[in-house]
N, C-alpha and C. Protein backbone atom coordinates (compact mmCIF):
# COMPACT_ATOMS: atom_id res chain seq x y z
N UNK A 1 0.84 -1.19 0.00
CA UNK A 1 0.00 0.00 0.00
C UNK A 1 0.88 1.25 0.00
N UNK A 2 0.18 1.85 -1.05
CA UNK A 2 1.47 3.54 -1.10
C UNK A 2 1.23 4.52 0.15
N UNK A 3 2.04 5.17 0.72
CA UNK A 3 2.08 6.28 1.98
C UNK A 3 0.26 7.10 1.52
N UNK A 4 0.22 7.39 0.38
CA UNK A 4 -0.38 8.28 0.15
C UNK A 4 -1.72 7.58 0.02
N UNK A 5 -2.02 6.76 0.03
CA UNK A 5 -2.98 5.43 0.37
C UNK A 5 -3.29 5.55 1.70
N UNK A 6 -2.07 5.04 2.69
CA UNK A 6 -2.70 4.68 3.92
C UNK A 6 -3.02 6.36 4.53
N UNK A 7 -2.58 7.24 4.30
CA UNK A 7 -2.67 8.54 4.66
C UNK A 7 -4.39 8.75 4.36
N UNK A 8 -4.79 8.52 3.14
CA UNK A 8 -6.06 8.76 2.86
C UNK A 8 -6.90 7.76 4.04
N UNK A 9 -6.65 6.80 3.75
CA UNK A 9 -6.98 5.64 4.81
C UNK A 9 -7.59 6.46 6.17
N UNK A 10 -6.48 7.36 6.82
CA UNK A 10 -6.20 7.04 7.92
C UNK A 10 -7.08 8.78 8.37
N UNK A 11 -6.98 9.80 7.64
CA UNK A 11 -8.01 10.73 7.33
C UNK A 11 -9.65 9.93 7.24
N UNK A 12 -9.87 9.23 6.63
CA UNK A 12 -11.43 8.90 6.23
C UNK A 12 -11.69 8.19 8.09
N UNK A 13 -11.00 7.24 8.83
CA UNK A 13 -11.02 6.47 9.62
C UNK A 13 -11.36 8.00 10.87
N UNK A 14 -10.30 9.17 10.66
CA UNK A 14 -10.20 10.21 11.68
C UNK A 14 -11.70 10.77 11.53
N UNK A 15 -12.06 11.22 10.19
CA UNK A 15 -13.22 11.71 9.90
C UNK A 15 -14.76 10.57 10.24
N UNK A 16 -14.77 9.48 10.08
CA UNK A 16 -15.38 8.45 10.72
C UNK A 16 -16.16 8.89 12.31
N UNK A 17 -14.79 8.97 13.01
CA UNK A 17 -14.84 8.13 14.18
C UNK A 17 -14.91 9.97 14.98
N UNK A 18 -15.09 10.84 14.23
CA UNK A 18 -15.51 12.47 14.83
C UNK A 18 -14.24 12.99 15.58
N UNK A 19 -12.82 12.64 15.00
CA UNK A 19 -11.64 13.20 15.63
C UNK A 19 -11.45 14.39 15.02
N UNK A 20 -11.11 15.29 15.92
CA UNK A 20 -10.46 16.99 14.97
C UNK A 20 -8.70 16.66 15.20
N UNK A 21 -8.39 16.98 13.72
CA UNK A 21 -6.79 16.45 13.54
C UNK A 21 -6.53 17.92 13.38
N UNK A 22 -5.50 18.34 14.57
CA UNK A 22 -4.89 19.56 13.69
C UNK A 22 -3.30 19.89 13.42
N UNK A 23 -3.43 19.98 12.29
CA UNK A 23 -2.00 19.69 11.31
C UNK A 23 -1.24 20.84 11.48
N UNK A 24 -0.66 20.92 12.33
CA UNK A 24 0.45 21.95 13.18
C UNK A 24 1.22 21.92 12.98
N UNK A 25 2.60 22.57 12.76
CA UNK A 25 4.37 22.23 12.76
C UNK A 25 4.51 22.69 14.20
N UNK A 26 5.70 22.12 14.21
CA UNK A 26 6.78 22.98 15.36
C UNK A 26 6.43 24.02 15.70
N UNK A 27 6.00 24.98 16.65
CA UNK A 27 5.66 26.18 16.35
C UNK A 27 5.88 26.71 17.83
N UNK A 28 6.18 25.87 18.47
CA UNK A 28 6.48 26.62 19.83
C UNK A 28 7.11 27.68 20.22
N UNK A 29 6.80 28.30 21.40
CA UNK A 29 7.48 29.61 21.32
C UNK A 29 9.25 29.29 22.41
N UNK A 30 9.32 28.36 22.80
CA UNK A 30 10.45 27.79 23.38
C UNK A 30 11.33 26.75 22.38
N UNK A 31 11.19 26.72 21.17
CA UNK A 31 12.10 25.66 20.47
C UNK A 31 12.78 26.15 19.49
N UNK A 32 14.05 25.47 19.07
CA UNK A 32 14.89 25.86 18.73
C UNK A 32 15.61 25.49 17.15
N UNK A 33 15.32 25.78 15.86
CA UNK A 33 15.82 25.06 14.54
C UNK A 33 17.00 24.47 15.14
N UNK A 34 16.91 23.27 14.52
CA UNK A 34 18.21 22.60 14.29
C UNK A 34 17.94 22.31 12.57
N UNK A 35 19.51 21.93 12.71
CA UNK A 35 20.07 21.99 10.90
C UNK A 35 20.22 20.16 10.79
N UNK A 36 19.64 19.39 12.14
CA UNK A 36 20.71 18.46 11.75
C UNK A 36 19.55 17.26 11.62
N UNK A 37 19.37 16.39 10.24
CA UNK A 37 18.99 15.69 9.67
C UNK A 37 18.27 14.24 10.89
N UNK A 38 17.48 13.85 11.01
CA UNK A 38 17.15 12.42 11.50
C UNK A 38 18.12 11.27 10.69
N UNK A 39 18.16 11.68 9.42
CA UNK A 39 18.77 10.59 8.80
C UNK A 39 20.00 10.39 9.01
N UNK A 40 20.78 11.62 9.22
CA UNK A 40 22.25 11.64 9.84
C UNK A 40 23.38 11.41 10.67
N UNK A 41 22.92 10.25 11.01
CA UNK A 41 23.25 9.87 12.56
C UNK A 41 24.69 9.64 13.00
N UNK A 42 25.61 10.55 11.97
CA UNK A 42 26.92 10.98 12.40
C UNK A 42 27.16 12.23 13.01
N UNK A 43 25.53 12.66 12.81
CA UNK A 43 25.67 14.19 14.06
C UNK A 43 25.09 13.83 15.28
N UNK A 44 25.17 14.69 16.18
CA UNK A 44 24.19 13.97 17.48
C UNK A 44 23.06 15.31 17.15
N UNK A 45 21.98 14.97 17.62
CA UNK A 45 20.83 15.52 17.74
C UNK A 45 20.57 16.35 19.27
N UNK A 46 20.17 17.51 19.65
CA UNK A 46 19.57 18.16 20.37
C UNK A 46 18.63 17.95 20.87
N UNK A 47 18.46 17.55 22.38
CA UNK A 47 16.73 17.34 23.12
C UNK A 47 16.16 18.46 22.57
N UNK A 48 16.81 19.92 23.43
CA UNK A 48 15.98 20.85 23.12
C UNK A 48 16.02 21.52 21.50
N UNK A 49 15.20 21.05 20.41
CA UNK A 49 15.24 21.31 19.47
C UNK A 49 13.59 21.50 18.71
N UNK A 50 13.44 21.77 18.05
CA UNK A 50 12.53 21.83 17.01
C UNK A 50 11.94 20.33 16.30
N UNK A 51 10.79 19.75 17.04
CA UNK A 51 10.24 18.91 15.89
C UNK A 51 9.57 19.52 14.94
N UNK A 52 9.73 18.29 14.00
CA UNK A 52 9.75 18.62 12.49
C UNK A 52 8.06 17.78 12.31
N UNK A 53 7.71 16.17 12.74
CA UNK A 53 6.41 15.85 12.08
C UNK A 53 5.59 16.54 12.33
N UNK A 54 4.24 16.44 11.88
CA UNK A 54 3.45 16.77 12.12
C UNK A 54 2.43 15.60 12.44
N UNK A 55 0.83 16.15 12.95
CA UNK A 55 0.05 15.05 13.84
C UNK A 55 0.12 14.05 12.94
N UNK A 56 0.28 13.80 11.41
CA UNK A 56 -0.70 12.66 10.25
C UNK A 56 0.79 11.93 10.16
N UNK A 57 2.22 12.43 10.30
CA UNK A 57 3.33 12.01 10.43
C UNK A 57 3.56 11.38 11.53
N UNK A 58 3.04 11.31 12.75
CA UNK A 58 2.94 10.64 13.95
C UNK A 58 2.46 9.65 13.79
N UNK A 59 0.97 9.95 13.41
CA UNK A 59 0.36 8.41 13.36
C UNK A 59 0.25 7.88 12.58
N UNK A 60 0.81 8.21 11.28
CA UNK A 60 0.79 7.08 10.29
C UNK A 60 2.50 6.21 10.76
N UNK A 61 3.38 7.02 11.39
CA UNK A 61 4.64 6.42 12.00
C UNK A 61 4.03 5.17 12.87
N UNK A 62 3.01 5.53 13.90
CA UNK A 62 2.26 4.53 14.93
C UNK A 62 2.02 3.28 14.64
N UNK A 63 1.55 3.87 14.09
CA UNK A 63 0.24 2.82 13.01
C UNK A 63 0.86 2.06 12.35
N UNK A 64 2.04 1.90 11.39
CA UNK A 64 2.80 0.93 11.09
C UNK A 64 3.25 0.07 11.81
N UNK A 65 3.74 0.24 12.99
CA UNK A 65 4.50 -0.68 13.96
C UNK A 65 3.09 -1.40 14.74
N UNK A 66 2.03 -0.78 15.03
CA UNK A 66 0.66 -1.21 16.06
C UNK A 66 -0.69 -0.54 15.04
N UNK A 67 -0.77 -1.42 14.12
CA UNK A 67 -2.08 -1.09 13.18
C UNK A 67 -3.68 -0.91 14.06
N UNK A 68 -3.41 -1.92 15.15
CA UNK A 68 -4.80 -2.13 15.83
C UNK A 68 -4.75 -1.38 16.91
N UNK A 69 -4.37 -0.40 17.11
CA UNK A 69 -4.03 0.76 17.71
C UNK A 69 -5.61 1.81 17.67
N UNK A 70 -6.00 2.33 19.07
CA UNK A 70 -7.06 3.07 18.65
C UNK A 70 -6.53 4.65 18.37
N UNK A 71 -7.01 4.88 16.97
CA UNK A 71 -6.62 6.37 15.97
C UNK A 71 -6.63 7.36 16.95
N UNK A 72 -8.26 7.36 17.78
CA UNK A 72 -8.34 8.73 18.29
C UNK A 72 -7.10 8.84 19.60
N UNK A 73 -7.32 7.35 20.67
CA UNK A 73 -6.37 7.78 21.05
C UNK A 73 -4.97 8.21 20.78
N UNK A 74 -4.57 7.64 19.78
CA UNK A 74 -2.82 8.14 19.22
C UNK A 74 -2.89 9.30 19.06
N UNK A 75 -4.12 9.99 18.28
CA UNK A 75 -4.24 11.07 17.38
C UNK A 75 -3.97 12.29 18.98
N UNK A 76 -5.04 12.03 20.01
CA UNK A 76 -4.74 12.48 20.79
C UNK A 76 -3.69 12.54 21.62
N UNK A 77 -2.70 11.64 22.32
CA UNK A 77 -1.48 11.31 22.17
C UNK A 77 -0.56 12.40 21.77
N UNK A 78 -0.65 12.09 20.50
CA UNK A 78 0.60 13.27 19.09
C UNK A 78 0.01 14.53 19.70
N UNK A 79 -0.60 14.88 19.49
CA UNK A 79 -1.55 16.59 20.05
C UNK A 79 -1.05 16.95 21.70
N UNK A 80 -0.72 15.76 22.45
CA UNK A 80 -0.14 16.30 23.91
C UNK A 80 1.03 16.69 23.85
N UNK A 81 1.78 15.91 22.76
CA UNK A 81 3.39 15.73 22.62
C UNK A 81 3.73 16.90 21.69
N UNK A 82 2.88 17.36 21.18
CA UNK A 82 3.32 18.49 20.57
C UNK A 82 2.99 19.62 21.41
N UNK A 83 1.61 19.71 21.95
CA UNK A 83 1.41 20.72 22.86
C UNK A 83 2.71 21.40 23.90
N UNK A 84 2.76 19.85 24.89
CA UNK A 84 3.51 20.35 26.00
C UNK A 84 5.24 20.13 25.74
N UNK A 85 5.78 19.56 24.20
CA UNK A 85 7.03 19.90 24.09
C UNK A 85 7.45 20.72 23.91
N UNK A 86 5.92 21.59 22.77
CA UNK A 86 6.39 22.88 22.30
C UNK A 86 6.61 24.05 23.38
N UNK A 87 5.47 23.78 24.22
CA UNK A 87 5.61 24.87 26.01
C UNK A 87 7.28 25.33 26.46
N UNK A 88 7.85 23.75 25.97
CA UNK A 88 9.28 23.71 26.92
C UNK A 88 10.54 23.54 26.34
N UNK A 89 10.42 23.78 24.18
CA UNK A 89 11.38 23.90 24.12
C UNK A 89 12.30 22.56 24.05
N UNK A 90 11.71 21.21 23.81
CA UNK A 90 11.71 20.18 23.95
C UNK A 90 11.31 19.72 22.12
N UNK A 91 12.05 18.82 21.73
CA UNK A 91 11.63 18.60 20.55
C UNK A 91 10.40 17.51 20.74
N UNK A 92 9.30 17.53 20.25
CA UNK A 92 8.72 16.53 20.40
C UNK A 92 8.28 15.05 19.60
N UNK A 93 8.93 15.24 18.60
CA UNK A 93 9.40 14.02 18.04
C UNK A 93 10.61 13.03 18.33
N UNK A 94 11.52 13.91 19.22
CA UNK A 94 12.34 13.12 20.37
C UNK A 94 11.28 11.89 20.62
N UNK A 95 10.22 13.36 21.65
CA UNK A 95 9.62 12.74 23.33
C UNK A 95 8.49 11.18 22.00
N UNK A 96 7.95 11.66 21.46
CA UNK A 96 7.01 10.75 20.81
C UNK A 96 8.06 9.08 20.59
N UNK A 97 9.31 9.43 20.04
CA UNK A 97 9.22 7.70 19.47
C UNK A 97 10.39 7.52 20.87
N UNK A 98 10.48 8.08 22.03
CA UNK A 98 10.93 7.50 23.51
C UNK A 98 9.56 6.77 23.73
N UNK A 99 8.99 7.32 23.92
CA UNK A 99 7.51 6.66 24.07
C UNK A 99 6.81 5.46 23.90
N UNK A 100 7.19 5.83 22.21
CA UNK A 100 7.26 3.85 21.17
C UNK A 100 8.00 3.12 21.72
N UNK A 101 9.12 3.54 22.24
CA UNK A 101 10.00 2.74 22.61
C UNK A 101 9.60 1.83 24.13
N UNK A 102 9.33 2.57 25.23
CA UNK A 102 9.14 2.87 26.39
C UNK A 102 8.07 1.82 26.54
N UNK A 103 7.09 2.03 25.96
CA UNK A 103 5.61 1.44 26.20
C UNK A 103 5.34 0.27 24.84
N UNK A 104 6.53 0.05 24.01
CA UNK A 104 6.12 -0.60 23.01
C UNK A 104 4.86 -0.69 22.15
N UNK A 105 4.53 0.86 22.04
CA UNK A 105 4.04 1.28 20.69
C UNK A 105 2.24 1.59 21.68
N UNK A 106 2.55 1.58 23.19
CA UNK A 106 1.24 1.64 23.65
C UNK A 106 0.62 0.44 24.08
N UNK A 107 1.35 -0.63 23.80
CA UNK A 107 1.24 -1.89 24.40
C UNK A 107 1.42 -2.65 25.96
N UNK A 108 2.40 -1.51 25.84
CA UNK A 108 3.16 -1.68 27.49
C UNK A 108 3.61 -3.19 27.68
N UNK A 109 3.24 -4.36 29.18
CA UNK A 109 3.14 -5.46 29.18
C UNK A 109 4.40 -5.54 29.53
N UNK A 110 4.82 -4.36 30.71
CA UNK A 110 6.52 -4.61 31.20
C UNK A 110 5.82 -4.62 32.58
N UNK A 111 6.95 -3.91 33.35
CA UNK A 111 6.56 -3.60 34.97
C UNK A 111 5.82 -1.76 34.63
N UNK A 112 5.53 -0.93 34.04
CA UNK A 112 4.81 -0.36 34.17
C UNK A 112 3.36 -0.61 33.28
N UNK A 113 2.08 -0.30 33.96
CA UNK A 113 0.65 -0.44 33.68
C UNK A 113 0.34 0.62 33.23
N UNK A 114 -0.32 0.30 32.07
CA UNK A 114 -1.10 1.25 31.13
C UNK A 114 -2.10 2.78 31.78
N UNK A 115 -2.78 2.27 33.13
CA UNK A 115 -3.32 3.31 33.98
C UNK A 115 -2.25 3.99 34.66
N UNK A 116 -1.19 3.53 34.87
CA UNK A 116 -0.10 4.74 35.50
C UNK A 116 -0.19 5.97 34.92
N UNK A 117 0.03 6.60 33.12
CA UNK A 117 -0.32 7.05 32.45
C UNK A 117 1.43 7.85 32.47
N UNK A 118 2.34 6.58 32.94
CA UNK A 118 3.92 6.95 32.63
C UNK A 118 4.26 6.57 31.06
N UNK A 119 4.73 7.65 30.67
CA UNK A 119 4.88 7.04 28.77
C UNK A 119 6.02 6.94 28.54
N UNK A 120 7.20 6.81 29.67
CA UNK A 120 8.45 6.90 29.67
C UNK A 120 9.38 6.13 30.73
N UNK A 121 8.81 5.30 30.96
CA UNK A 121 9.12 4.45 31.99
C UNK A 121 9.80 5.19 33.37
N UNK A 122 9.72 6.77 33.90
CA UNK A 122 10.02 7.14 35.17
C UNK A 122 9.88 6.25 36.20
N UNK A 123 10.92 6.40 36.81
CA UNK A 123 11.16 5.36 38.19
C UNK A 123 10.85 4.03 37.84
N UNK A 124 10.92 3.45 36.73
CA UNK A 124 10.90 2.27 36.40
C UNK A 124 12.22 1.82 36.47
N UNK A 125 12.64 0.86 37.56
CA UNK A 125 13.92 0.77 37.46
C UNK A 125 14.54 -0.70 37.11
N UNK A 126 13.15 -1.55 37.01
CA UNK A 126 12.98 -3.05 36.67
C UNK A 126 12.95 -3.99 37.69
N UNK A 127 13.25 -5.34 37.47
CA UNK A 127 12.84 -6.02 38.73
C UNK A 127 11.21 -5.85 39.54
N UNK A 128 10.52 -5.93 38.93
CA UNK A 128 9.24 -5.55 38.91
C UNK A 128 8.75 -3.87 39.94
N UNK A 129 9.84 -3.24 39.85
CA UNK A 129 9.36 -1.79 40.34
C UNK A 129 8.72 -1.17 39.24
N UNK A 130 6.66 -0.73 39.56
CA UNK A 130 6.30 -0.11 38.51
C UNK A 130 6.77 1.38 38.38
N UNK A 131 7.25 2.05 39.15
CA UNK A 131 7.40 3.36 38.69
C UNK A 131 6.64 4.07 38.99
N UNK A 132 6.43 5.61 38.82
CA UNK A 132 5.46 6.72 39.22
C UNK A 132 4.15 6.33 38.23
N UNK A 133 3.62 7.39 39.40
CA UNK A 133 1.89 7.21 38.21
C UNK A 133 1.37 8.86 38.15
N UNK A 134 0.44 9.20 37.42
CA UNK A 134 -0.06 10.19 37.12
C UNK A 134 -1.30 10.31 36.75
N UNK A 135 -1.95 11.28 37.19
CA UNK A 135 -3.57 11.53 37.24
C UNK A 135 -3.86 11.24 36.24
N UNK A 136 -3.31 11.68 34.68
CA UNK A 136 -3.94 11.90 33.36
C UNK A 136 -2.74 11.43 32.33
N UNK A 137 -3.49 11.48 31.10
CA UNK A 137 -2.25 11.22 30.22
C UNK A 137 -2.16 12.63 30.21
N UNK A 138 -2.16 13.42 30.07
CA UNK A 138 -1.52 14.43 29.77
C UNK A 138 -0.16 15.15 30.86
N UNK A 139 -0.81 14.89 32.27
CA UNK A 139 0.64 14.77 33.15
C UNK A 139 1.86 14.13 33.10
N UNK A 140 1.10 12.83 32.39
CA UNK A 140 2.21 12.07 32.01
C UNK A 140 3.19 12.33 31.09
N UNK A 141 3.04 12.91 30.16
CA UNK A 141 3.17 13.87 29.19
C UNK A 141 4.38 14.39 29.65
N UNK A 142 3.55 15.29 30.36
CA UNK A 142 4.46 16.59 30.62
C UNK A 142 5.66 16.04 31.46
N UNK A 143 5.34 15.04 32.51
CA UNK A 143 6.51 15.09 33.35
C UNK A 143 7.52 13.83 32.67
N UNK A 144 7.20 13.36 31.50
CA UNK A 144 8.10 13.28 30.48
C UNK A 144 8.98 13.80 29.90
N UNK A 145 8.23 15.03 29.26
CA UNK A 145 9.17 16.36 28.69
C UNK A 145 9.79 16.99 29.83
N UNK A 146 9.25 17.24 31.17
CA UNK A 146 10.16 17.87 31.77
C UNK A 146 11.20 16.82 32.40
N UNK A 147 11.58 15.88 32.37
CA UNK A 147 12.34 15.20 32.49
C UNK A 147 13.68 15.25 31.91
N UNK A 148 12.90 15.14 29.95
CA UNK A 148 13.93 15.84 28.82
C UNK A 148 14.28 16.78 28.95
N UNK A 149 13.59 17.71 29.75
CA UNK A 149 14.31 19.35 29.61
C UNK A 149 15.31 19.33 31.04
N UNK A 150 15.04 18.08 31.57
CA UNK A 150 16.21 18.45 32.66
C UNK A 150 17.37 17.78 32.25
N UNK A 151 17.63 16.99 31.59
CA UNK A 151 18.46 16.30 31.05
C UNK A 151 19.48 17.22 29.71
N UNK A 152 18.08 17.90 29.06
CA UNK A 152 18.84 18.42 28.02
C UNK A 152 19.09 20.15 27.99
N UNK A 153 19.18 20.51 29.04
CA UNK A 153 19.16 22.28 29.22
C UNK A 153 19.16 22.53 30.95
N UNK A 154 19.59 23.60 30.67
CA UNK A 154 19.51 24.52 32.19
C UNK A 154 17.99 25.61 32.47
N UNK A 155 17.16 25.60 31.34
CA UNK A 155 16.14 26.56 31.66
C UNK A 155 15.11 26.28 32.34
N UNK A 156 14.35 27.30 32.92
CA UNK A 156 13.38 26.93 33.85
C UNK A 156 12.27 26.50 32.92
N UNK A 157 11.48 25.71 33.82
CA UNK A 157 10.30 25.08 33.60
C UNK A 157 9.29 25.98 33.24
N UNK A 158 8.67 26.11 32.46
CA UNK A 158 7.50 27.10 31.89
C UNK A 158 6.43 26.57 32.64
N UNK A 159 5.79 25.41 32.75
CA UNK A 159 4.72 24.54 32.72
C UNK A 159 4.80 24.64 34.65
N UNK A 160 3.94 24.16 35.35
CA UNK A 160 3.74 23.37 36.88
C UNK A 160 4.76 22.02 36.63
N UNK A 161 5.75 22.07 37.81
CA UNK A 161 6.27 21.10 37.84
C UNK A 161 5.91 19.65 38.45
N UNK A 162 5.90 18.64 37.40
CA UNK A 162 5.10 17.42 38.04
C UNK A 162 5.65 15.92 37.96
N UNK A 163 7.04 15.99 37.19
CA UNK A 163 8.00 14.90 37.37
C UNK A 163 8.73 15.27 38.86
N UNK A 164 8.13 14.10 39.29
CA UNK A 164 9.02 13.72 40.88
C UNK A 164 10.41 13.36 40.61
N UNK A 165 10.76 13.71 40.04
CA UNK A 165 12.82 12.98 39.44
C UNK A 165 13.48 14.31 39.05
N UNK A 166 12.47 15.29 38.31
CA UNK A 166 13.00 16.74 38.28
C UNK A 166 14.30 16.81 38.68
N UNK A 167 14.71 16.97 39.95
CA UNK A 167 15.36 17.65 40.38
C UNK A 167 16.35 16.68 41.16
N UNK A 168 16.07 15.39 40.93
CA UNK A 168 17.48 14.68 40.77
C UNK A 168 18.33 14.34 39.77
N UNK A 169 18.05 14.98 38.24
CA UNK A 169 18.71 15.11 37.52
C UNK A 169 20.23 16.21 37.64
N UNK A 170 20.95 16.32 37.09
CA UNK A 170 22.12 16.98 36.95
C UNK A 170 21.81 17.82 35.61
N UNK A 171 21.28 19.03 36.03
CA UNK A 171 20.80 19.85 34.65
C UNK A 171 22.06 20.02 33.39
N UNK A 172 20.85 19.66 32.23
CA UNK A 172 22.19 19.57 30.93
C UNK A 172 23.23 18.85 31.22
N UNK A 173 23.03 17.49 31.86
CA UNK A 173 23.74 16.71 31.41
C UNK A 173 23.87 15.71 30.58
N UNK A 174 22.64 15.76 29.19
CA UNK A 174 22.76 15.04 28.56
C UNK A 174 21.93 16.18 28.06
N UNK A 175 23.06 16.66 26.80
CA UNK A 175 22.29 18.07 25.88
C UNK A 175 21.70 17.15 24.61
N UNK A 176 21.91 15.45 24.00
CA UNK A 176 21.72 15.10 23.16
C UNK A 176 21.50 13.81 23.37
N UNK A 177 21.10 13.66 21.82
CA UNK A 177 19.20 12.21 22.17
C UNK A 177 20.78 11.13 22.52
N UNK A 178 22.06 10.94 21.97
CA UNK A 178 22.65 10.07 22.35
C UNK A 178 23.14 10.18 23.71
N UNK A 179 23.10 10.95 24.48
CA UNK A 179 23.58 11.18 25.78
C UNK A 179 22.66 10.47 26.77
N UNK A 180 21.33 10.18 26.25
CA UNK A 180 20.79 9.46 27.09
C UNK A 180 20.50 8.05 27.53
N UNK A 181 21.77 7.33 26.64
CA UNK A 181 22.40 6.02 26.95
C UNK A 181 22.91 6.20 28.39
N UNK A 182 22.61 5.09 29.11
CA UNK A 182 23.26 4.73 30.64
C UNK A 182 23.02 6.08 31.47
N UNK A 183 22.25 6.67 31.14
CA UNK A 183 21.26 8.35 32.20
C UNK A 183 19.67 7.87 32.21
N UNK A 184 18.72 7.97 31.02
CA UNK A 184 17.36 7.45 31.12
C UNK A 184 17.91 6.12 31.61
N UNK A 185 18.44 5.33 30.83
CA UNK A 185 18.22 3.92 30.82
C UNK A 185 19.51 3.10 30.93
N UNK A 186 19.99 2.03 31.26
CA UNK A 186 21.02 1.58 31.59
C UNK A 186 21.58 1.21 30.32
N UNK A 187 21.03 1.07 29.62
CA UNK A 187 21.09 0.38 28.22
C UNK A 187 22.56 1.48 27.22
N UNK A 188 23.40 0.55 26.86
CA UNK A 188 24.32 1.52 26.29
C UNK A 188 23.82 1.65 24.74
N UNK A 189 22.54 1.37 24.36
CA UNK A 189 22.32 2.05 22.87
C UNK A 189 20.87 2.52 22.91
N UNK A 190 20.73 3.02 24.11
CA UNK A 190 19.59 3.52 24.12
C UNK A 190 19.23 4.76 23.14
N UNK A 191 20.07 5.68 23.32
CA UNK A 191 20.04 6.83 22.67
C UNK A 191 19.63 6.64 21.11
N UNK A 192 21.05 5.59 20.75
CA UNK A 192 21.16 5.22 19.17
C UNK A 192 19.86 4.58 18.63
N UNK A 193 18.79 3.95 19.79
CA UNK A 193 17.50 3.39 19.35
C UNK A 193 16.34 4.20 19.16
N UNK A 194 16.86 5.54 19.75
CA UNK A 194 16.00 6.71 19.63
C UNK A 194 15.87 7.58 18.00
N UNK A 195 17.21 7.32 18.08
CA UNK A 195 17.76 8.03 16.48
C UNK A 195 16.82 7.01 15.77
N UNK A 196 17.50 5.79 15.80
CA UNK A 196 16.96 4.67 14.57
C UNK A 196 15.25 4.95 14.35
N UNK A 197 14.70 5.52 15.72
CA UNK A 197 12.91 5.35 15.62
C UNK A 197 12.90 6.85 14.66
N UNK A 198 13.68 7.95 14.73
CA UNK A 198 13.40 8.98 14.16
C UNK A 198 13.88 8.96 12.76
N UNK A 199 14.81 8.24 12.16
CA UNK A 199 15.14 7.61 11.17
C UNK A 199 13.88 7.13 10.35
N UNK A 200 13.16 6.43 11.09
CA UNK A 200 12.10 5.76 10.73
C UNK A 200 10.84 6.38 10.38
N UNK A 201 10.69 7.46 11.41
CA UNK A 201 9.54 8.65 11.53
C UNK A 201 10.10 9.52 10.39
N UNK A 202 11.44 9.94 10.35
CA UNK A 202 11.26 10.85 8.43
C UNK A 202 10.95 10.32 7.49
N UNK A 203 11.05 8.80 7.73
CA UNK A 203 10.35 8.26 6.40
C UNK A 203 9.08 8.33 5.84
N UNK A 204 8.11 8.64 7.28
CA UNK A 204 6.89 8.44 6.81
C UNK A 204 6.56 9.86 6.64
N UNK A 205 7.22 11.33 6.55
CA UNK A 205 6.81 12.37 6.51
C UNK A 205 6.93 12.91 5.14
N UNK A 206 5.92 13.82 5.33
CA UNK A 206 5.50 14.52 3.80
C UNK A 206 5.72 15.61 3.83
């Protein structure tokens, strides 16, 4: 099936089911152009940077890896991750395929539970510790990105602060998506699996 197929697809399914898609760029008033390619992965990439997809680039990215995936929720999903990355200056096509990664595409079925509404495995430290929980997905969200913004910058928090780990980070100490090998996660290619998902996400963009 051609991109431009499942794209139509995936519009008629949004229009169906009474979702409002709104097709936004980057536009935050805290983020920052970068020059440097997804595909390029001999540069390192910037947390705090400028995403580039947009919402129909998200979930048609989704949707390939987890077809039986419900639209509105993803659709809604992409719309938080752009909202509250853009607040902070945070790229949010970073925070989106940490996420894929994290929860396996929304599947979860680790030591954190789908009602926690953690999209990033916080305080998940394994060995069956679930980790923090949060009122809403959208907290979850946020204390995602602010997580990234403590990791990847020294600036203050725009938003209410609501990641409990905040402030045991070591600010800007990991200014880039590869720096967050053996810091998020113990894993020494964590970072590089982040790239590979954004690798993957320019493919599906128009």
């Amino acid at each position: 099936m051609s991109r431009m197929r499942a794209l139509r697809i995936v519009f008629d399914l949004l229009l169906l089911g009474g979702v409002t898609v709104l097709l936004v760029s980057c536009n935050g008033p805290r983020c920052v152009r970068t020059t440097v390619s997804y595909d390029d992965l001999s540069r390192p990439l910037p947390i705090m940077s400028c995403g580039s997809a947009q919402i129909h680039d998200l979930l048609l990215f989704f949707l390939e890896t987890n077809p039986q995936a419900d639209i509105s929720e993803v659709t809604e999903i992409a719309q938080l991750y752009m909202e509250e990355a853009g607040a902070e200056g945070v790229n949010h096509d970073v925070a989106f395929c940490q996420m894929c990664i994290e929860t396996n595409y929304l599947g979860f079925g680790g030591d954190v539970r789908r009602e926690q509404n953690n999209f990033a495995g916080i305080g998940a430290t394994g060995n069956g510790v679930p980790g923090d929980s949060f009122d809403s997905v959208r907290m979850g969200i946020r204390a995602q990105i602010q997580h990234l913004k403590a990791y990847g910058g020294k600036k203050r928090l725009r938003r209410r602060l609501v990641d409990p780990r905040f402030r045991r980070v070591r600010r800007g100490s990991a200014p880039y998506v590869e720096n967050l090998s053996r810091k998020w996660a113990a894993d020494p290619e964590y970072g590089a699996k982040i790239r590979m998902k954004l690798k993957s996400l320019a493919g599906q963009s128009y």
